[in-house]
Structure formats: structure tokens, C-alpha cells
PDB file of N, CA and C in Angstrom:
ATOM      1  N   UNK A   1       0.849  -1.162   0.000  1.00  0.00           N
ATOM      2  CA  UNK A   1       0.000   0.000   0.000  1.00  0.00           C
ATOM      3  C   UNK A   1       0.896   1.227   0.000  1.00  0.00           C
ATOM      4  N   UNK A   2       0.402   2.024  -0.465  1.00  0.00           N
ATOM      5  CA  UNK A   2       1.434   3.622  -0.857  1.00  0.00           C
ATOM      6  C   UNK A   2       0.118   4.604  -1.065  1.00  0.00           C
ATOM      7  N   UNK A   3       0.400   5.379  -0.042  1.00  0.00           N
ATOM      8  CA  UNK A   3       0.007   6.901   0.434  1.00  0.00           C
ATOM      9  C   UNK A   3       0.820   7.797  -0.358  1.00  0.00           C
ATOM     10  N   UNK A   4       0.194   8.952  -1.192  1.00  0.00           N
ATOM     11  CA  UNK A   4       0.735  10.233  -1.896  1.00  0.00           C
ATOM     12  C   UNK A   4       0.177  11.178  -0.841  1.00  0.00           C
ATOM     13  N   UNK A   5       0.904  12.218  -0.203  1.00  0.00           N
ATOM     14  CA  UNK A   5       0.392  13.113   0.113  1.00  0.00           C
ATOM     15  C   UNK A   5       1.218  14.601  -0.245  1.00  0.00           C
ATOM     16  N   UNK A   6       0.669  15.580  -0.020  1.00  0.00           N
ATOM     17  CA  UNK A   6       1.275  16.866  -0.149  1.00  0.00           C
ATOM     18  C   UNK A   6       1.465  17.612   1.178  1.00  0.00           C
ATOM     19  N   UNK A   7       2.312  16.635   1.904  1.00  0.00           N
ATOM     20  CA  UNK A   7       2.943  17.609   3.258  1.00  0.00           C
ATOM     21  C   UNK A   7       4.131  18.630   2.896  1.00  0.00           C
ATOM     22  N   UNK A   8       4.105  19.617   3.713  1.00  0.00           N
ATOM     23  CA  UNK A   8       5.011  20.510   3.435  1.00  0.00           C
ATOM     24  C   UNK A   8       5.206  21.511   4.524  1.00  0.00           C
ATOM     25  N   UNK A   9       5.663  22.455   4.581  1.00  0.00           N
ATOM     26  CA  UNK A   9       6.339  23.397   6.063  1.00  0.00           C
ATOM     27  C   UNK A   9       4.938  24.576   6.452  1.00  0.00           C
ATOM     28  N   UNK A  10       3.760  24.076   5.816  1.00  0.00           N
ATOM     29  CA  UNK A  10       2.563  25.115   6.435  1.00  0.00           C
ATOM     30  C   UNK A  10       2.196  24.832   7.525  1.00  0.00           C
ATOM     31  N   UNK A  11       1.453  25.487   7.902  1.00  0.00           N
ATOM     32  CA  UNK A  11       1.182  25.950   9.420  1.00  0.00           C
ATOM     33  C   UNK A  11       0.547  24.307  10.225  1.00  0.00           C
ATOM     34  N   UNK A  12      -0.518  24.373   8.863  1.00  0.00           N
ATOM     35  CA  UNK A  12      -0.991  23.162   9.075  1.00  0.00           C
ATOM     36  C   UNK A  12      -1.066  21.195   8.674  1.00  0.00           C
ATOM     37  N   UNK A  13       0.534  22.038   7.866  1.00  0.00           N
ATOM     38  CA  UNK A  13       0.964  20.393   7.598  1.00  0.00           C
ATOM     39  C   UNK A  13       1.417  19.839   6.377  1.00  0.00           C
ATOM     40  N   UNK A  14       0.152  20.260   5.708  1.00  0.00           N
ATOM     41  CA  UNK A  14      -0.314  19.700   4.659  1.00  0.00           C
ATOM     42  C   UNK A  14      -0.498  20.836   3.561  1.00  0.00           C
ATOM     43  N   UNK A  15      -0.825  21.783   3.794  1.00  0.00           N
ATOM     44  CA  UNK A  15      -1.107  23.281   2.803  1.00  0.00           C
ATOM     45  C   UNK A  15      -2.505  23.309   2.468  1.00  0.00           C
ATOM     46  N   UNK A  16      -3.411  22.492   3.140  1.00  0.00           N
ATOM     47  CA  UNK A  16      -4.822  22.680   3.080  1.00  0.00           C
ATOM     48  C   UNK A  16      -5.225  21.939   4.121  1.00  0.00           C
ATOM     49  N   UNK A  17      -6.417  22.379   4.321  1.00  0.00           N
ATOM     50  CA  UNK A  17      -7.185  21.556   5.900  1.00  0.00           C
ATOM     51  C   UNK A  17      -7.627  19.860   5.147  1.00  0.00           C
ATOM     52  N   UNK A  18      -8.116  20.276   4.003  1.00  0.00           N
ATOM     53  CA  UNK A  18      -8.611  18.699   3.045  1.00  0.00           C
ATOM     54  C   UNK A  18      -7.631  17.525   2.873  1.00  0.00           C
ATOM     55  N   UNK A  19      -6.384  18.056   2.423  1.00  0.00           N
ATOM     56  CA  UNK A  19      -5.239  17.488   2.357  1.00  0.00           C
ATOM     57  C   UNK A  19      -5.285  16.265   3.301  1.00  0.00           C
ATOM     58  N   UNK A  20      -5.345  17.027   4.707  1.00  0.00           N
ATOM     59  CA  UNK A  20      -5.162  16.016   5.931  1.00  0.00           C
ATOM     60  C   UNK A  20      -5.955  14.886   5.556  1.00  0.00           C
ATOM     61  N   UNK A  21      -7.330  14.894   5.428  1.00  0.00           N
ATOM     62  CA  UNK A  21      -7.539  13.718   5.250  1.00  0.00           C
ATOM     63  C   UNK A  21      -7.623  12.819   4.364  1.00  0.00           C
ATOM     64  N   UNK A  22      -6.579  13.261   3.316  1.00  0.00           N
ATOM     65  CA  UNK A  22      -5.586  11.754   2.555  1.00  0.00           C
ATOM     66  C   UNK A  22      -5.216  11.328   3.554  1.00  0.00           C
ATOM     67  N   UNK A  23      -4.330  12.021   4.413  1.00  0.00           N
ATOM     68  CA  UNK A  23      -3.463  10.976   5.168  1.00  0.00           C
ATOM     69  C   UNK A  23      -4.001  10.307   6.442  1.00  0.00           C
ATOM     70  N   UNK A  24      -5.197  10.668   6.921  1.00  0.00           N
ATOM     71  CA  UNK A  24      -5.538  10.095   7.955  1.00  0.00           C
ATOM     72  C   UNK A  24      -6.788   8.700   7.327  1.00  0.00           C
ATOM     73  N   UNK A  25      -7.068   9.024   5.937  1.00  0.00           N
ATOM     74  CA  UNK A  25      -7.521   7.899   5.379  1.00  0.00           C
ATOM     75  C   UNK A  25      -7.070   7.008   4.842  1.00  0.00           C
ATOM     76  N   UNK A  26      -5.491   7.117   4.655  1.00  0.00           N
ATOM     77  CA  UNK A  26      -4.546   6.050   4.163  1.00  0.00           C
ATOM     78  C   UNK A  26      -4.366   5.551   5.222  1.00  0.00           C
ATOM     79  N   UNK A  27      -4.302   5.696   6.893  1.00  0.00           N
ATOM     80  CA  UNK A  27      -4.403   5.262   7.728  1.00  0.00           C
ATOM     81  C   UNK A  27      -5.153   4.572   8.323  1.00  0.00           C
ATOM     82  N   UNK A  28      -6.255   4.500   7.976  1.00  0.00           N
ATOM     83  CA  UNK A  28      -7.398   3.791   8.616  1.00  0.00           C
ATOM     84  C   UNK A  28      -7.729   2.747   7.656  1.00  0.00           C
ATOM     85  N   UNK A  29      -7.243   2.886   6.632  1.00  0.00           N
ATOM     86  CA  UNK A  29      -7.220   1.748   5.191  1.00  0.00           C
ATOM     87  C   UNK A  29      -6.514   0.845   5.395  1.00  0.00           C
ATOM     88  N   UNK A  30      -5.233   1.210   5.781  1.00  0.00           N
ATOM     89  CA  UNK A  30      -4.307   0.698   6.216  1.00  0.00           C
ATOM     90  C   UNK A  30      -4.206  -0.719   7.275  1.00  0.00           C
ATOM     91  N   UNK A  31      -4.851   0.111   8.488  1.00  0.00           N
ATOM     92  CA  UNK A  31      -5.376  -0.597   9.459  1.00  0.00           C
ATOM     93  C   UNK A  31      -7.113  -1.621   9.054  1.00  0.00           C
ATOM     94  N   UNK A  32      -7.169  -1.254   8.206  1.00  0.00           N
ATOM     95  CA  UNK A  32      -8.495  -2.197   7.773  1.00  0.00           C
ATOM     96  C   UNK A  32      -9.191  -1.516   6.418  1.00  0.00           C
ATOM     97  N   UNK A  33      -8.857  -2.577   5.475  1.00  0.00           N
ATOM     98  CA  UNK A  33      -9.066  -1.674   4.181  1.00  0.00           C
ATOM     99  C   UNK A  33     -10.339  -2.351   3.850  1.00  0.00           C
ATOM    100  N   UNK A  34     -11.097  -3.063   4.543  1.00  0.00           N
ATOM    101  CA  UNK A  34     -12.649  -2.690   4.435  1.00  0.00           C
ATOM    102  C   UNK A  34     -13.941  -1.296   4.756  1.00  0.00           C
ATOM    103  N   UNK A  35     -13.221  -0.768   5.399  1.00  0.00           N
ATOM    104  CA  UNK A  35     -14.087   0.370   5.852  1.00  0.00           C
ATOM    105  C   UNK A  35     -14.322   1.232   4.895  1.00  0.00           C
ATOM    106  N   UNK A  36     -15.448   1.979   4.722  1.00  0.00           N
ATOM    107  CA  UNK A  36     -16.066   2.480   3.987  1.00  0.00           C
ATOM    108  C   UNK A  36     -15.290   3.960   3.773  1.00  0.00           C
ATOM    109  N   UNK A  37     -15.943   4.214   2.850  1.00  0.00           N
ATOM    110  CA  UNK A  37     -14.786   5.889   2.830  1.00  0.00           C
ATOM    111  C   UNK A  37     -15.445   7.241   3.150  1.00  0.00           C
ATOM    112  N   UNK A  38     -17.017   6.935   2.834  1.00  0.00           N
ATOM    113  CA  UNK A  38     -17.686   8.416   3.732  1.00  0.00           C
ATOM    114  C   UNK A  38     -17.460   8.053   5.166  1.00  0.00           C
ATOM    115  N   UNK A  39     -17.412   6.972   5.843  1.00  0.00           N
ATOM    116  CA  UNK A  39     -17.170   6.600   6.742  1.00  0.00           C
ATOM    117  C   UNK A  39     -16.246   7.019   7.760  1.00  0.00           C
ATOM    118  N   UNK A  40     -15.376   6.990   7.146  1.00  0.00           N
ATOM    119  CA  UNK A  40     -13.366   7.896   7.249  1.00  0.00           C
ATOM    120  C   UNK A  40     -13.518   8.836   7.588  1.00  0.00           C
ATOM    121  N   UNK A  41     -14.414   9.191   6.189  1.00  0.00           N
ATOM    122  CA  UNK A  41     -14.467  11.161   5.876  1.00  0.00           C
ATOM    123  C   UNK A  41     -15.274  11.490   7.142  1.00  0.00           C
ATOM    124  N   UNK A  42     -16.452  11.095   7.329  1.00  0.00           N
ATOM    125  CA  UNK A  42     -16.948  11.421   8.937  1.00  0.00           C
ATOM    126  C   UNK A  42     -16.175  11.468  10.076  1.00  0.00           C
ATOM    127  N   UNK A  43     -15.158   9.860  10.033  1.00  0.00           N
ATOM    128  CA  UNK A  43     -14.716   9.918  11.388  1.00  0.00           C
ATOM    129  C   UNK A  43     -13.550  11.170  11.593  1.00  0.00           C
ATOM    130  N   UNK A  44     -13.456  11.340  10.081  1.00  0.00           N
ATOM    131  CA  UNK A  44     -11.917  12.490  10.391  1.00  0.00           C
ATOM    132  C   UNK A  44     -13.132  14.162  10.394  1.00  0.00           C
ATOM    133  N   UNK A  45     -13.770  14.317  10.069  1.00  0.00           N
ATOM    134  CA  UNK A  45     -14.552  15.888   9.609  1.00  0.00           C
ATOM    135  C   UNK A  45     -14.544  15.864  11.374  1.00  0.00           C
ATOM    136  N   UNK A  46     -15.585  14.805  12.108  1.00  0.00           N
ATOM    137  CA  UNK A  46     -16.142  15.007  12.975  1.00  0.00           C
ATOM    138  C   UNK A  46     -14.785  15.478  14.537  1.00  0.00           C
ATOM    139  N   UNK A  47     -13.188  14.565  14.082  1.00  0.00           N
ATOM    140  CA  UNK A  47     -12.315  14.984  15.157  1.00  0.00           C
ATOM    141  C   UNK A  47     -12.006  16.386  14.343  1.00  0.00           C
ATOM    142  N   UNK A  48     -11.718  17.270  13.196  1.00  0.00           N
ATOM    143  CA  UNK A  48     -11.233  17.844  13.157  1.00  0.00           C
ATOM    144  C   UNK A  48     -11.624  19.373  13.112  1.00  0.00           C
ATOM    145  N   UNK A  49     -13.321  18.876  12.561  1.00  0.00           N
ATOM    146  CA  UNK A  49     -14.327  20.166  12.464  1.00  0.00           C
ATOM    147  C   UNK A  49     -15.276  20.265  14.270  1.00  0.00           C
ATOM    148  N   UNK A  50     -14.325  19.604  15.837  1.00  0.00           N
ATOM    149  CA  UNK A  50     -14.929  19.686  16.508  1.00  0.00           C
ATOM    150  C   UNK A  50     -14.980  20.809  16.893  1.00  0.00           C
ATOM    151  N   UNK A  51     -15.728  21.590  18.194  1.00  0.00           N
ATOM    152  CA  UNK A  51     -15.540  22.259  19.008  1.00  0.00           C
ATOM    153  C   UNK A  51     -16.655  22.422  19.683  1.00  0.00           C
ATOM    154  N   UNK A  52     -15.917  22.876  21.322  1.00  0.00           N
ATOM    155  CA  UNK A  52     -16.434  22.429  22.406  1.00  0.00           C
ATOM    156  C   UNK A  52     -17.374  24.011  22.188  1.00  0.00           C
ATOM    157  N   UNK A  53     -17.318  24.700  21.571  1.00  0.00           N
ATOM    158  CA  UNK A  53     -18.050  26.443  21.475  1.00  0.00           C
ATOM    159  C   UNK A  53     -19.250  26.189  20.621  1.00  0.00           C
ATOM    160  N   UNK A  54     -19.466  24.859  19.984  1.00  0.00           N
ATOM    161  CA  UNK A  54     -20.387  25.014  19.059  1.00  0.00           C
ATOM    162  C   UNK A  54     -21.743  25.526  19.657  1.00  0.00           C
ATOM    163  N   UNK A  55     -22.657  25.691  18.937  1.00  0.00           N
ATOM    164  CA  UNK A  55     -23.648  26.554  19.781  1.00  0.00           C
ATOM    165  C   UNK A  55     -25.131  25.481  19.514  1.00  0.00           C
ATOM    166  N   UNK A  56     -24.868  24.754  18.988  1.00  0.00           N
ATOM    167  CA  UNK A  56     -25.731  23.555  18.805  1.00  0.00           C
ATOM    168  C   UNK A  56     -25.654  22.398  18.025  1.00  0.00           C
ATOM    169  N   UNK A  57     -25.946  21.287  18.931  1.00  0.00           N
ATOM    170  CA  UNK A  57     -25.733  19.839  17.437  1.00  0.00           C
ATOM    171  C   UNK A  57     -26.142  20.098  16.088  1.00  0.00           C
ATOM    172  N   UNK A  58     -27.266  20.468  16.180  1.00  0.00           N
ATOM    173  CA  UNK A  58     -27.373  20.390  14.488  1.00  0.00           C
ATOM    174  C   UNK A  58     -27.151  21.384  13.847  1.00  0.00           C
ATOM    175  N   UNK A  59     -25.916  22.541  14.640  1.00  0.00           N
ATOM    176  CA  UNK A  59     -25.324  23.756  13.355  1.00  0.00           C
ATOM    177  C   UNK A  59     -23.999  22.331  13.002  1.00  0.00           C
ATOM    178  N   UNK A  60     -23.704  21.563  14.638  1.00  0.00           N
ATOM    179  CA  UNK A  60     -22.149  20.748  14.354  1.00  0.00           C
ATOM    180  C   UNK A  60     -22.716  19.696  13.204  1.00  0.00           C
ATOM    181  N   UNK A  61     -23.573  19.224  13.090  1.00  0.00           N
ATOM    182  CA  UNK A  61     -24.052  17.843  12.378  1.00  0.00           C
ATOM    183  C   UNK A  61     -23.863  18.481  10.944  1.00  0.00           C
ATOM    184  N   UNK A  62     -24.749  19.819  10.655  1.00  0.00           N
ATOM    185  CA  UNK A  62     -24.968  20.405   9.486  1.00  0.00           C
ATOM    186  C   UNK A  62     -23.161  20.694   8.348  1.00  0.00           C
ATOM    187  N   UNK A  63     -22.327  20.950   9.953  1.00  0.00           N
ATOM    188  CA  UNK A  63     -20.874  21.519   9.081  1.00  0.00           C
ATOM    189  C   UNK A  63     -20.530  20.127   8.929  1.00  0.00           C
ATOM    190  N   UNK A  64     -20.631  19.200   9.797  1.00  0.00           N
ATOM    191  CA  UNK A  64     -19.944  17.744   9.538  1.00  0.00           C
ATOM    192  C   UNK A  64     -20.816  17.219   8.020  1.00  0.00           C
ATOM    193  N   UNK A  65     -21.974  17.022   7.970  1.00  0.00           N
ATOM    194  CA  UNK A  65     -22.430  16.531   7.023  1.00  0.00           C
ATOM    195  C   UNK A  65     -21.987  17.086   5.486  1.00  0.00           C
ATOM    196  N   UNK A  66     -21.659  18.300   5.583  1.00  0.00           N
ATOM    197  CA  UNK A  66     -21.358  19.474   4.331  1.00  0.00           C
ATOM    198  C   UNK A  66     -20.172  19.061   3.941  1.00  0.00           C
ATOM    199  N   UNK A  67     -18.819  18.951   5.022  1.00  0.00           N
ATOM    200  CA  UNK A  67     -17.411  18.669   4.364  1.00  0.00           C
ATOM    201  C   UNK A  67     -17.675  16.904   4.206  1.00  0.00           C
ATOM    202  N   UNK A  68     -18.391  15.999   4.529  1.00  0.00           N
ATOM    203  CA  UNK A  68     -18.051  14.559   4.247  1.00  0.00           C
ATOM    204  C   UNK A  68     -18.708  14.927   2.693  1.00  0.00           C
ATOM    205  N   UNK A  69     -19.941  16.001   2.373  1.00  0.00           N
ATOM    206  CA  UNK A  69     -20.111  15.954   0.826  1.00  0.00           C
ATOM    207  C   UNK A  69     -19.098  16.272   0.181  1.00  0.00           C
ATOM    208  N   UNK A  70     -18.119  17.267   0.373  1.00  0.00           N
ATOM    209  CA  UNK A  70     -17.334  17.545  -0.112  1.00  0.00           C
ATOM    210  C   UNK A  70     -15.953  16.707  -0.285  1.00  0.00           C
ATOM    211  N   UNK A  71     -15.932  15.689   0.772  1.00  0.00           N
ATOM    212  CA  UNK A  71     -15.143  14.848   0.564  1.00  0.00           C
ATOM    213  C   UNK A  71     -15.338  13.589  -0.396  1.00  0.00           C
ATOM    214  N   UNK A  72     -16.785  13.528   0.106  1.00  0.00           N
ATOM    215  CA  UNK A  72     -17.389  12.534  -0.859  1.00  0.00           C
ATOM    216  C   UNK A  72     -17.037  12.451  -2.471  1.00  0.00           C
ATOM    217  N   UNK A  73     -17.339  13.872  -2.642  1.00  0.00           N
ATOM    218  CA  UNK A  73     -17.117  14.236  -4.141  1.00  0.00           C
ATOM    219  C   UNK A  73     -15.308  14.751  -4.669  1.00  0.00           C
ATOM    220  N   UNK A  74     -14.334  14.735  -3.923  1.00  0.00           N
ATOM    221  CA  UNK A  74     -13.137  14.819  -3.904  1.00  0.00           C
ATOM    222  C   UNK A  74     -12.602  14.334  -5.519  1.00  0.00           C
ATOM    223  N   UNK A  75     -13.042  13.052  -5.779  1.00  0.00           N
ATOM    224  CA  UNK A  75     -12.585  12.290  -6.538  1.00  0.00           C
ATOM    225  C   UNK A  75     -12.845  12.449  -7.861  1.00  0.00           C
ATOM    226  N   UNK A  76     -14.022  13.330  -7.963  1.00  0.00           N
ATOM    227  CA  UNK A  76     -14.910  13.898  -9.177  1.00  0.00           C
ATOM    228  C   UNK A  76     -14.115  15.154  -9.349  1.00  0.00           C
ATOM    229  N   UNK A  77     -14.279  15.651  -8.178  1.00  0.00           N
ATOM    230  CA  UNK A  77     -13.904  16.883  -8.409  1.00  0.00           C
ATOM    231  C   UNK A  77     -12.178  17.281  -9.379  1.00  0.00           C
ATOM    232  N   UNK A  78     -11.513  16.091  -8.694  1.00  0.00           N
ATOM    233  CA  UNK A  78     -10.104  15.993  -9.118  1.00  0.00           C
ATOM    234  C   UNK A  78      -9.664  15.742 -10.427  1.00  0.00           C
ATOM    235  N   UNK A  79     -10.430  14.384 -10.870  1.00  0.00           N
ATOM    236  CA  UNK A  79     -10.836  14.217 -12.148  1.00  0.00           C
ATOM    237  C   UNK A  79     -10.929  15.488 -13.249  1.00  0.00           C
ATOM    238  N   UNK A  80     -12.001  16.222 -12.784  1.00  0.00           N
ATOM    239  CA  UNK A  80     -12.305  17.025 -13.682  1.00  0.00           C
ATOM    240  C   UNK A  80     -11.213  18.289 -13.898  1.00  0.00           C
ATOM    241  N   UNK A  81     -10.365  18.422 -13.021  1.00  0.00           N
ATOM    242  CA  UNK A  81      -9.196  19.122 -13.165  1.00  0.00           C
ATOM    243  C   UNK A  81      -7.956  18.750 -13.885  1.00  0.00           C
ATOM    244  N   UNK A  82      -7.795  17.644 -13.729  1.00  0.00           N
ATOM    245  CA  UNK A  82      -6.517  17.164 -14.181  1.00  0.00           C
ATOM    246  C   UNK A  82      -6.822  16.591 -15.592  1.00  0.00           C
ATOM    247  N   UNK A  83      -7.916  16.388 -16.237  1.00  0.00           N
ATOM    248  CA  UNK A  83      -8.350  16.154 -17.834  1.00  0.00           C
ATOM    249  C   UNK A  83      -7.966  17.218 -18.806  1.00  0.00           C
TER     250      UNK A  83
END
């Protein structure tokens, strides 16, 4: 198995917040490459989009649900760039 990622000297690692979770999903693949991949994308949105300030579950559910679409669609999206 072989992980590509784009780490580099930004603040946050990677040079985008999305980035990260290539690598925390090559990880969990890794460790069990049955698991589903919106699956991932949840378990990583939900540690990384937390906070203890939120002002209600379903503004937190609403931002979690929004970036797993956006992760969801990653692959489309990429596609259509690099053609």
C-alpha cells in the first residue's frame, strides 16, 4: 500500500485543511481496508471540524455533514481538473 500526500512546512501540515484527510484515510485503510470511505471522511470531519463552542448539534451535524459531501465528491472533483 502507498500513500501520496502533499505535506510541506505550512502551518498546518499539509497546505490545506482537506489534504489532511488523505493521510488520515490512508491510515485507517491501512489498518483495515474494508471500511467504507464516507465513513473515514466522517470519522476524520467530525475529530477535526470539533468544538467544544459550538452553539448547537445540528449547526455541528450540518458543518460535519457538508465537508463529508465535499469529501465525498473529492474524486470527481479531481478528475475534472486534471483532464
Amino acid at each position: 500500500m502507498a500513500c501520496i500526500s502533499n505535506f510541506g512546512r505550512w502551518q498546518n501540515v499539509t497546505g490545506h485543511v482537506f489534504a489532511a484527510s488523505s493521510a488520515y484515510g490512508c491510515g485507517r485503510l491501512a489498518w483495515d481496508p474494508t471500511q467504507d470511505a464516507s465513513e473515514i471522511h466522517r470519522e476524520w470531519t467530525a475529530m477535526t471540524f470539533s468544538s467544544p463552542l459550538a452553539s448547537a448539534a445540528a449547526d455541528r451535524s450540518k458543518v460535519i455533514d457538508t465537508v463529508v459531501s465535499i469529501l465525498d465528491q473529492g474524486w470527481t472533483t479531481y478528475g475534472g481538473y486534471t483532464r
